[in-house]
PDB file of N, CA and C in Angstrom:
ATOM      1  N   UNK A   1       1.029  14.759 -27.215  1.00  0.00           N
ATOM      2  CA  UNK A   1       0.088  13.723 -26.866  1.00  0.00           C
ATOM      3  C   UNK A   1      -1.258  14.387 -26.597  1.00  0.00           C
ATOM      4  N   UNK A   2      -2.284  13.560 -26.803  1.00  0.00           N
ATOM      5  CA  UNK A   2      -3.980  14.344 -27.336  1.00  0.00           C
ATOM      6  C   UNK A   2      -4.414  14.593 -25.248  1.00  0.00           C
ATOM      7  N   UNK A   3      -5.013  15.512 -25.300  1.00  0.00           N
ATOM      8  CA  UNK A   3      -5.833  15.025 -23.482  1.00  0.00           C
ATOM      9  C   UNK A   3      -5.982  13.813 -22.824  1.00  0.00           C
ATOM     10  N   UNK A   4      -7.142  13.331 -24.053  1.00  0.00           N
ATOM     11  CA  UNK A   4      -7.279  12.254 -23.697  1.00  0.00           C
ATOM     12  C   UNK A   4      -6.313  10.716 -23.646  1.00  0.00           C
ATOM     13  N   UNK A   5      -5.369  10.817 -24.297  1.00  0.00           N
ATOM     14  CA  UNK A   5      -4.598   9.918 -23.920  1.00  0.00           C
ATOM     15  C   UNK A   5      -3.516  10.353 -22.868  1.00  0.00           C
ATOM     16  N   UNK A   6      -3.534  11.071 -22.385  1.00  0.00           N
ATOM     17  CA  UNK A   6      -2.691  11.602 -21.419  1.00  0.00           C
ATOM     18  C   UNK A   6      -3.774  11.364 -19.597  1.00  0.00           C
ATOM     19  N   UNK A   7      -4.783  11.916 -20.020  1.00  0.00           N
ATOM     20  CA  UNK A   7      -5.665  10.806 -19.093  1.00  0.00           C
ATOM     21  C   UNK A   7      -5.299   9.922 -18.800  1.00  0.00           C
ATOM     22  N   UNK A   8      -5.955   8.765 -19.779  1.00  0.00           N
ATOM     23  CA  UNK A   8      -6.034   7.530 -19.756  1.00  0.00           C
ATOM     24  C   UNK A   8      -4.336   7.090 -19.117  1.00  0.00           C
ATOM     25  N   UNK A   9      -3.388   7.481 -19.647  1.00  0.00           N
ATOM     26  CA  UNK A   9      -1.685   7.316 -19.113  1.00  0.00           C
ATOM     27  C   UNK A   9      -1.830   7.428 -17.722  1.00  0.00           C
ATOM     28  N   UNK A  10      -2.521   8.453 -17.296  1.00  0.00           N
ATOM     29  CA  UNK A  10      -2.057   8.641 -15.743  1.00  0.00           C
ATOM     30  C   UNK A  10      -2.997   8.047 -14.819  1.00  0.00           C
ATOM     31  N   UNK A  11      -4.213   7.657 -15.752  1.00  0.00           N
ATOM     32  CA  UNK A  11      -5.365   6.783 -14.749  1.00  0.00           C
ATOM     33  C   UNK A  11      -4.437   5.327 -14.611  1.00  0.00           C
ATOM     34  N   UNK A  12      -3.879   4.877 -16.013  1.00  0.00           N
ATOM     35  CA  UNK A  12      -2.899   3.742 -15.586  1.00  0.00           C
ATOM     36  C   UNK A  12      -2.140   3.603 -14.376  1.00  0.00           C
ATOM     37  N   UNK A  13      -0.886   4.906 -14.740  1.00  0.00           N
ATOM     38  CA  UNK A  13       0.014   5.015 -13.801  1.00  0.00           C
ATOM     39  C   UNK A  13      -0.531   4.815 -12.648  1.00  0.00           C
ATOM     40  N   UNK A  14      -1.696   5.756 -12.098  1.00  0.00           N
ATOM     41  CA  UNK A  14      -2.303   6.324 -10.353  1.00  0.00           C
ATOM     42  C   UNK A  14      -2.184   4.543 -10.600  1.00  0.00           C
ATOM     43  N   UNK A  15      -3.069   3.748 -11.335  1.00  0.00           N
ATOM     44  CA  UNK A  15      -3.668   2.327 -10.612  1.00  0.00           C
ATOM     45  C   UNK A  15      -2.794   1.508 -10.266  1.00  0.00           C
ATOM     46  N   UNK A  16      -1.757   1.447 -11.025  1.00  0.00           N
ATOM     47  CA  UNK A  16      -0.596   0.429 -11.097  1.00  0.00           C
ATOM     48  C   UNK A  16      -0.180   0.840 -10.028  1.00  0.00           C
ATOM     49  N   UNK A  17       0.644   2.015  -9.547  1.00  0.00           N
ATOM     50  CA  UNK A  17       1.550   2.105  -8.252  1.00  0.00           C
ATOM     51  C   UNK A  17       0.132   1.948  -7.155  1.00  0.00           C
ATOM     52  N   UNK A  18      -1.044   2.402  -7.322  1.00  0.00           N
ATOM     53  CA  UNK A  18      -1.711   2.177  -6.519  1.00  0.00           C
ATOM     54  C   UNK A  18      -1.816   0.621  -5.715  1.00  0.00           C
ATOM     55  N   UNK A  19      -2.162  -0.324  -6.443  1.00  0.00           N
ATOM     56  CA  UNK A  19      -2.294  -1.623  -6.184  1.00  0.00           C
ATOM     57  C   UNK A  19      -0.601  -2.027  -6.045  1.00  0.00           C
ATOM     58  N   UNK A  20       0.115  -1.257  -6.848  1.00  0.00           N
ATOM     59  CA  UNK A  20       1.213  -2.350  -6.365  1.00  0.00           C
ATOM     60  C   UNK A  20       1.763  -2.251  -5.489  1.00  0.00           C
ATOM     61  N   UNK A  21       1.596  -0.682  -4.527  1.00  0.00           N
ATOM     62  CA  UNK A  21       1.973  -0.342  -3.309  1.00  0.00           C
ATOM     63  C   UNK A  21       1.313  -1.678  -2.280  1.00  0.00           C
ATOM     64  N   UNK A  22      -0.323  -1.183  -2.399  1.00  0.00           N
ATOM     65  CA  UNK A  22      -0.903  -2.233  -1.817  1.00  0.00           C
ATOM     66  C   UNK A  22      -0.392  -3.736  -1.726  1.00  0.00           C
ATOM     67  N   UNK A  23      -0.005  -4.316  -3.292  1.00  0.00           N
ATOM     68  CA  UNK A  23       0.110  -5.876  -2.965  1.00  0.00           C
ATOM     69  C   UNK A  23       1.434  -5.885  -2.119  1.00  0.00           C
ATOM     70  N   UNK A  24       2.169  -4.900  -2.133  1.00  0.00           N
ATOM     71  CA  UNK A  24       3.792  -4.850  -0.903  1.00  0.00           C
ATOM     72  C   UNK A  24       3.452  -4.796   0.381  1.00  0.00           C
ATOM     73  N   UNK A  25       2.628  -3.856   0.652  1.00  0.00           N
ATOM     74  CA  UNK A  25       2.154  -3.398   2.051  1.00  0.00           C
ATOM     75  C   UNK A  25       1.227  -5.099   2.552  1.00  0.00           C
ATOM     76  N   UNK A  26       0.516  -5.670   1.753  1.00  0.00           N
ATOM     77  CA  UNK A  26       0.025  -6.879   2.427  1.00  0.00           C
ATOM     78  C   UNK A  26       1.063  -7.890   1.908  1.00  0.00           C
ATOM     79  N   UNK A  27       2.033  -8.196   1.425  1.00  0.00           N
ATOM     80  CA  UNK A  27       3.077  -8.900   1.080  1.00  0.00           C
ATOM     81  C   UNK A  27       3.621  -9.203   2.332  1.00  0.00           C
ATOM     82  N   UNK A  28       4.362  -7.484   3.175  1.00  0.00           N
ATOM     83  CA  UNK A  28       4.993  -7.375   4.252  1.00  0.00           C
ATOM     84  C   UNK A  28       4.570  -7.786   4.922  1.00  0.00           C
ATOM     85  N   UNK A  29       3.341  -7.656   5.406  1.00  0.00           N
ATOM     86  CA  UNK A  29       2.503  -7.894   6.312  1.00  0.00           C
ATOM     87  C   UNK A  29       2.487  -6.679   7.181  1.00  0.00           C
ATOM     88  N   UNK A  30       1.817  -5.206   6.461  1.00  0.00           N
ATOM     89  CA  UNK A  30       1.927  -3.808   7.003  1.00  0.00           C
ATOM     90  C   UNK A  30       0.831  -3.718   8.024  1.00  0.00           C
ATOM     91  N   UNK A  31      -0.837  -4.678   7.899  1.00  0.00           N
ATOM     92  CA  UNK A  31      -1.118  -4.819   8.767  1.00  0.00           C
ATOM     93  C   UNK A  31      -1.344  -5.122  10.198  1.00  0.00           C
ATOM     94  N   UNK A  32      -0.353  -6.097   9.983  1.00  0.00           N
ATOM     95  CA  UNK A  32      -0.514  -6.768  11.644  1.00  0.00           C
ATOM     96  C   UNK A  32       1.260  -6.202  12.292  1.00  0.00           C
ATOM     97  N   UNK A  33       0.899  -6.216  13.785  1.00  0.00           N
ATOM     98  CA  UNK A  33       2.041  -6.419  14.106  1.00  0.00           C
ATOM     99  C   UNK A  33       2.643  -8.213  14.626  1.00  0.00           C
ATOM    100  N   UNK A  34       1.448  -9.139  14.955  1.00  0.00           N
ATOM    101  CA  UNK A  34       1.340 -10.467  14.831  1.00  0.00           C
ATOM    102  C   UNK A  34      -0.096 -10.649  14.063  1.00  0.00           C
ATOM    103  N   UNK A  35       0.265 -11.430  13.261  1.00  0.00           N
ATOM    104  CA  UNK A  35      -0.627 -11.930  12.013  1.00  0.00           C
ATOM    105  C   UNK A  35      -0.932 -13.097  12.584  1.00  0.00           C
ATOM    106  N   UNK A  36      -2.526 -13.347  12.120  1.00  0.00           N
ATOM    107  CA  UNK A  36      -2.623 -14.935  12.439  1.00  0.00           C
ATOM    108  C   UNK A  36      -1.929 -16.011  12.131  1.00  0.00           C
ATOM    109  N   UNK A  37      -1.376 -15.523  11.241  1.00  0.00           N
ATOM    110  CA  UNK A  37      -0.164 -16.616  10.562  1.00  0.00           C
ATOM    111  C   UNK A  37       0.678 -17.253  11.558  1.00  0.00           C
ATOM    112  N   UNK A  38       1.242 -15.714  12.122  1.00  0.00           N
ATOM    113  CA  UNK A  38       2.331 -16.506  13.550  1.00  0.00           C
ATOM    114  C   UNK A  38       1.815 -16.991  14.194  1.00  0.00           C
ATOM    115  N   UNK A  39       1.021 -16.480  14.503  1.00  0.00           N
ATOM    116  CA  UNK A  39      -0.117 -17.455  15.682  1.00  0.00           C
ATOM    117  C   UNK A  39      -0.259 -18.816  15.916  1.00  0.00           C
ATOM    118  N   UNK A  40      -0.692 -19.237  14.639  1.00  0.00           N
ATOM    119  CA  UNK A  40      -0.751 -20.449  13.781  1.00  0.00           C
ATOM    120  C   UNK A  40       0.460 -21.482  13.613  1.00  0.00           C
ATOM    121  N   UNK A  41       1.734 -20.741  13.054  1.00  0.00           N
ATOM    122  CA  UNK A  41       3.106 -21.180  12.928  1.00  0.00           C
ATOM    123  C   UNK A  41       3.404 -21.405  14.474  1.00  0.00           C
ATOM    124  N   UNK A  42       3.433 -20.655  15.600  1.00  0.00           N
ATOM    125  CA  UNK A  42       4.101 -21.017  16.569  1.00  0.00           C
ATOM    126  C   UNK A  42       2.748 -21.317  17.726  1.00  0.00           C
ATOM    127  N   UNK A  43       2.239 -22.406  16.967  1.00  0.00           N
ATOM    128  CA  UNK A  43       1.396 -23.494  18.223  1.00  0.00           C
ATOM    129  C   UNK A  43       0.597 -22.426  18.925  1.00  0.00           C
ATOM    130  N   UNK A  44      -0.113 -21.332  18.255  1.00  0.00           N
ATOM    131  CA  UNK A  44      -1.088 -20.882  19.673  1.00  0.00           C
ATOM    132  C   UNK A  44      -0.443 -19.013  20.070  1.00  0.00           C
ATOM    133  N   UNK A  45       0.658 -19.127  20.350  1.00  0.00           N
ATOM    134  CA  UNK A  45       1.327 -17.716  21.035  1.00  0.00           C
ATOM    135  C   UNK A  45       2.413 -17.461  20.529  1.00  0.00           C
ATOM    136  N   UNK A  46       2.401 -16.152  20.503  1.00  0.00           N
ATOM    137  CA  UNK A  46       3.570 -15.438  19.591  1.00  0.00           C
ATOM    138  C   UNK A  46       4.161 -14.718  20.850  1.00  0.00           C
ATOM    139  N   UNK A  47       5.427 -14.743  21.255  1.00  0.00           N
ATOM    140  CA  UNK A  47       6.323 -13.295  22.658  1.00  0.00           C
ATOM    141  C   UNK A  47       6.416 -12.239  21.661  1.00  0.00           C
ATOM    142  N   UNK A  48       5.720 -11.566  22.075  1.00  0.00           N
ATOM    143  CA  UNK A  48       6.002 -10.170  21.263  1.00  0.00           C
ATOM    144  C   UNK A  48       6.459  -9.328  21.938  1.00  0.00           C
ATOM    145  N   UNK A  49       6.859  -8.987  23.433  1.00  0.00           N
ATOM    146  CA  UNK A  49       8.138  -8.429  24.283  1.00  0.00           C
ATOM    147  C   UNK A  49       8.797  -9.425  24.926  1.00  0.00           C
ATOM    148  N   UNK A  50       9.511  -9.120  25.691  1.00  0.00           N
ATOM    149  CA  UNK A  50       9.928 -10.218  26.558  1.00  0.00           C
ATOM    150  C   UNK A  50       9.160 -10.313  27.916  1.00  0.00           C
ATOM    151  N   UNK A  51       8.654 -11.673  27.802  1.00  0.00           N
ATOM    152  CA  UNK A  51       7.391 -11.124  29.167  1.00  0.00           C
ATOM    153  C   UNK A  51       5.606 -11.378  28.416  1.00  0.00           C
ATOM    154  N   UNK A  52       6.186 -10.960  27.323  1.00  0.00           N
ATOM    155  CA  UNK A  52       4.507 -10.272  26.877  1.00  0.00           C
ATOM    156  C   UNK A  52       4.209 -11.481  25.480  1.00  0.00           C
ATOM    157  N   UNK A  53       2.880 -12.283  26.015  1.00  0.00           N
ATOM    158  CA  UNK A  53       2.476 -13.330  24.885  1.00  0.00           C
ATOM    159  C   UNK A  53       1.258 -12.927  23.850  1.00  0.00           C
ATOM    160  N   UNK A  54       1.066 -13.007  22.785  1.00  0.00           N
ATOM    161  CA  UNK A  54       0.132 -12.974  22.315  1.00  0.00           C
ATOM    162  C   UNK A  54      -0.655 -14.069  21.932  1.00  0.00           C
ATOM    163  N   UNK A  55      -1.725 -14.382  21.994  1.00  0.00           N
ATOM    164  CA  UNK A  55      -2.260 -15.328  21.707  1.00  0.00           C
ATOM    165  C   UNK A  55      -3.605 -15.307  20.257  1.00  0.00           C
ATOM    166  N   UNK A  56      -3.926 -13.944  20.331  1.00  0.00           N
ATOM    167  CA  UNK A  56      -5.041 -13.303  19.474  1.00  0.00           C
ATOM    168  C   UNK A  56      -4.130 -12.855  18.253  1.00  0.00           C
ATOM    169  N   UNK A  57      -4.544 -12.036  16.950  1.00  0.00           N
ATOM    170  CA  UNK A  57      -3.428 -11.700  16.562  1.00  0.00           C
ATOM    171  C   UNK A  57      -3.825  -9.823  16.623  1.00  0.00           C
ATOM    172  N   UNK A  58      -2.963  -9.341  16.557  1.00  0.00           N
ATOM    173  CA  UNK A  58      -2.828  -7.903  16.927  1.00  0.00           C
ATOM    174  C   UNK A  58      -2.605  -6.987  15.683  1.00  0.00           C
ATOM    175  N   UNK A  59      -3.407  -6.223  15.482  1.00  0.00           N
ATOM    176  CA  UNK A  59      -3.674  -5.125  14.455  1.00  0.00           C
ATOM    177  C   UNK A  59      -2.514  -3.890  14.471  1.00  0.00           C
ATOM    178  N   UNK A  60      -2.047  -3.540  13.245  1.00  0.00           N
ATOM    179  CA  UNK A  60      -0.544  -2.487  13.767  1.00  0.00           C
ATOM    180  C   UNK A  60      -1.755  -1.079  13.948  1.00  0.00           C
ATOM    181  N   UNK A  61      -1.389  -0.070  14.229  1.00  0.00           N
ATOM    182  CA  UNK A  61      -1.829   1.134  14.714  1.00  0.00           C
ATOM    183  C   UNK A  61      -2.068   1.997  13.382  1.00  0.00           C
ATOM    184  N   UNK A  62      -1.475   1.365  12.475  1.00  0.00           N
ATOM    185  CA  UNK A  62      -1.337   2.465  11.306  1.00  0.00           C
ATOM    186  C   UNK A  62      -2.356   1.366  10.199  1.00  0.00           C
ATOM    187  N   UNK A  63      -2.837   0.735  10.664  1.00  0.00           N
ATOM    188  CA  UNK A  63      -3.236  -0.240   9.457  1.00  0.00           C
ATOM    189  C   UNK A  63      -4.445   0.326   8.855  1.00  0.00           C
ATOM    190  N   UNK A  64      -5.417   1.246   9.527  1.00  0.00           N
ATOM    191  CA  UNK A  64      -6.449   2.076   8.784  1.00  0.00           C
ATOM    192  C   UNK A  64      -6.359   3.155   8.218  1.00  0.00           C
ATOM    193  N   UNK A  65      -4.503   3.725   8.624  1.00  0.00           N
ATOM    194  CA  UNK A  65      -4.466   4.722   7.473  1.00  0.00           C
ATOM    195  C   UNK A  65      -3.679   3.632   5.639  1.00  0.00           C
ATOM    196  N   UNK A  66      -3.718   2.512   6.161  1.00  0.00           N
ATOM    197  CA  UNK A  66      -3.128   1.821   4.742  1.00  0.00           C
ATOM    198  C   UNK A  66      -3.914   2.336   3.749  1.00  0.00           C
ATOM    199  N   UNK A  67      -5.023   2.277   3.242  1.00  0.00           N
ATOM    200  CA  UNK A  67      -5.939   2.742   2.263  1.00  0.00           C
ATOM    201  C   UNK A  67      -5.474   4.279   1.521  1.00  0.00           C
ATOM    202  N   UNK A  68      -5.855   4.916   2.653  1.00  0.00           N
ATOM    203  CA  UNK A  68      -5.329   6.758   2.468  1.00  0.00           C
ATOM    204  C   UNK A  68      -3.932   6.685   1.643  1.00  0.00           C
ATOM    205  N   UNK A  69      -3.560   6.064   2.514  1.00  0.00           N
ATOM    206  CA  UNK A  69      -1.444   5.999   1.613  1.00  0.00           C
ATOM    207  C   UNK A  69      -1.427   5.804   0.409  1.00  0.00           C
ATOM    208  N   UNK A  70      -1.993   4.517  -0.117  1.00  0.00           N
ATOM    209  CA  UNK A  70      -2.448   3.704  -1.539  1.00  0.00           C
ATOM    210  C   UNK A  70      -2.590   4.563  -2.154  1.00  0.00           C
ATOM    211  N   UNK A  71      -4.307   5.001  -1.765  1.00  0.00           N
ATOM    212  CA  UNK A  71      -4.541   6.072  -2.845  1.00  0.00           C
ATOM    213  C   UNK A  71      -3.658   7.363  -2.936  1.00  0.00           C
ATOM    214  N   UNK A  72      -3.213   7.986  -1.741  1.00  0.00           N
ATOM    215  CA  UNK A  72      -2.530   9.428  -2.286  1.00  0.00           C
ATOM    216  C   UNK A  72      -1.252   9.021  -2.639  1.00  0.00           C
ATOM    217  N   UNK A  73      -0.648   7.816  -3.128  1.00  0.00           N
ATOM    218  CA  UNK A  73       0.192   7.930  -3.878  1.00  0.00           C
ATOM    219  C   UNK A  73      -0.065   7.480  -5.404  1.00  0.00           C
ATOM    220  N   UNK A  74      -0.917   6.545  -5.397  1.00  0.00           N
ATOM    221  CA  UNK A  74      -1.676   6.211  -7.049  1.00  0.00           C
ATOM    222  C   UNK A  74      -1.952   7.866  -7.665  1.00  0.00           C
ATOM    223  N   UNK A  75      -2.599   8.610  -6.666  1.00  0.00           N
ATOM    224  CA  UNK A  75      -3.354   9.984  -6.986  1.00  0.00           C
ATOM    225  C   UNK A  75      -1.628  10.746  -7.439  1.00  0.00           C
ATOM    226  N   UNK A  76      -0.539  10.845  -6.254  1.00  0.00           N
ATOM    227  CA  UNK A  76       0.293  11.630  -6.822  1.00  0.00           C
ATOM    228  C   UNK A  76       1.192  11.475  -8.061  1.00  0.00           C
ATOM    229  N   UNK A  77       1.158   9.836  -8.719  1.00  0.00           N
ATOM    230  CA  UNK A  77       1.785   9.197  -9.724  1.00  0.00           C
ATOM    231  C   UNK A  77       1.074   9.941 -10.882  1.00  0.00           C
ATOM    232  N   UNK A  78      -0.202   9.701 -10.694  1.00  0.00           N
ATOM    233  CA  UNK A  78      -1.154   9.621 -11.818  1.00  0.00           C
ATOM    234  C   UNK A  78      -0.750  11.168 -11.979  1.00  0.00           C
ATOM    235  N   UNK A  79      -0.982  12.085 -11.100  1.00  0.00           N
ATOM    236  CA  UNK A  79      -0.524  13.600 -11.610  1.00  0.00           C
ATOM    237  C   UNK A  79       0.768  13.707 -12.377  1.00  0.00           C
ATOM    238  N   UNK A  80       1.867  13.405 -11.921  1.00  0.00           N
ATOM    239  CA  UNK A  80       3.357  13.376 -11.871  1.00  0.00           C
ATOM    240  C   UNK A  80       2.586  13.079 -13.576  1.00  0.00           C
ATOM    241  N   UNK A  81       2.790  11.742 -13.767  1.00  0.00           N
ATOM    242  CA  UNK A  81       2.569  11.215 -15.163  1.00  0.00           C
ATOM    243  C   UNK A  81       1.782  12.638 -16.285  1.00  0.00           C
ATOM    244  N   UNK A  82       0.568  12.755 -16.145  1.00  0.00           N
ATOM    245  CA  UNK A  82      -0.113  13.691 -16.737  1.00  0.00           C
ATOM    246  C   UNK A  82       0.454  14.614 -16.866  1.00  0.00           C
ATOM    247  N   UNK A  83       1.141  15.655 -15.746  1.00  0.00           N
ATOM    248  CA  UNK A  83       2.235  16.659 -16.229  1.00  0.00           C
ATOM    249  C   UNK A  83       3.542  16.464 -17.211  1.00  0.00           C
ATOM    250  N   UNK A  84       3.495  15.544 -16.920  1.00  0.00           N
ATOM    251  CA  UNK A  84       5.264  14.797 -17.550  1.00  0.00           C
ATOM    252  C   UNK A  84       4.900  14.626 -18.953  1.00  0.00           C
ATOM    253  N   UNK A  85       3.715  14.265 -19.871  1.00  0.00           N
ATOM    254  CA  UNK A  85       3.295  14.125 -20.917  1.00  0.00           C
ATOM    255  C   UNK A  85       2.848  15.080 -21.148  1.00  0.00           C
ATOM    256  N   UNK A  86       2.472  16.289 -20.964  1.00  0.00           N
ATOM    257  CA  UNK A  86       2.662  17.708 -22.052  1.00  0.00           C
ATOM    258  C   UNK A  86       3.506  17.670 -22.822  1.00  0.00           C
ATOM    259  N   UNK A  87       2.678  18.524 -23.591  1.00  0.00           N
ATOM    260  CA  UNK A  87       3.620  18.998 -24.776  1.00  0.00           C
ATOM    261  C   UNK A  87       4.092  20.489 -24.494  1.00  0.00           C
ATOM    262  N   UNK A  88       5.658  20.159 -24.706  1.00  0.00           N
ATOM    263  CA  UNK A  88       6.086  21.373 -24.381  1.00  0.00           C
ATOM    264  C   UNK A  88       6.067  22.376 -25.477  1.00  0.00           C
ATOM    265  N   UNK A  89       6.347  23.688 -24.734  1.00  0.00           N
ATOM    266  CA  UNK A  89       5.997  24.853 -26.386  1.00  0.00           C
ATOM    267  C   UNK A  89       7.129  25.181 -26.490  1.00  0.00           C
ATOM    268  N   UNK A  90       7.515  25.642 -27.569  1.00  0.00           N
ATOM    269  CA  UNK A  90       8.948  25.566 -28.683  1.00  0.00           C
ATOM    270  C   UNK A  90       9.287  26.870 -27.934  1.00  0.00           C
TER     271      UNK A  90
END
């Protein structure tokens, strides 16, 4: 396979797992630990211990490394791919 299409293969690959990690991680709902959603669904307040109400919705701790993750795994696909399409020597 030529360079350049071996590029172009792994710029695919990186994007695809890139975003599709992403559309899972906001699927789950990797951001919040209460989403406005619940908020919303249960009239106002979510118990998120026993004892403990939320009323706002609450951001998970890891939600600003979500981005970093995305990309260094789009980035490690896209490599994986590009190596994997050499041509091997006889």
């Amino acid at each position: 396979m030529s360079f350049i299409a071996r590029i172009i293969a792994a710029v695919v690959v990186a994007a695809v797992v890139g975003f599709g990690l992403m559309t899972y991680d906001k699927k789950t709902g990797a951001e919040w630990v209460v989403s406005p959603e619940e908020i919303a669904a249960n009239n106002g307040s979510v118990e998120t211990r026993p004892g403990t109400v939320a009323v706002l919705p609450i951001r998970s701790e890891t939600a600003d490394v979500l981005p970093f993750k995305w990309a260094a795994a789009g980035i490690i696909a896209g490599l994986l791919a590009f190596t994997a399409l050499r041509r091997r020597s006889a």
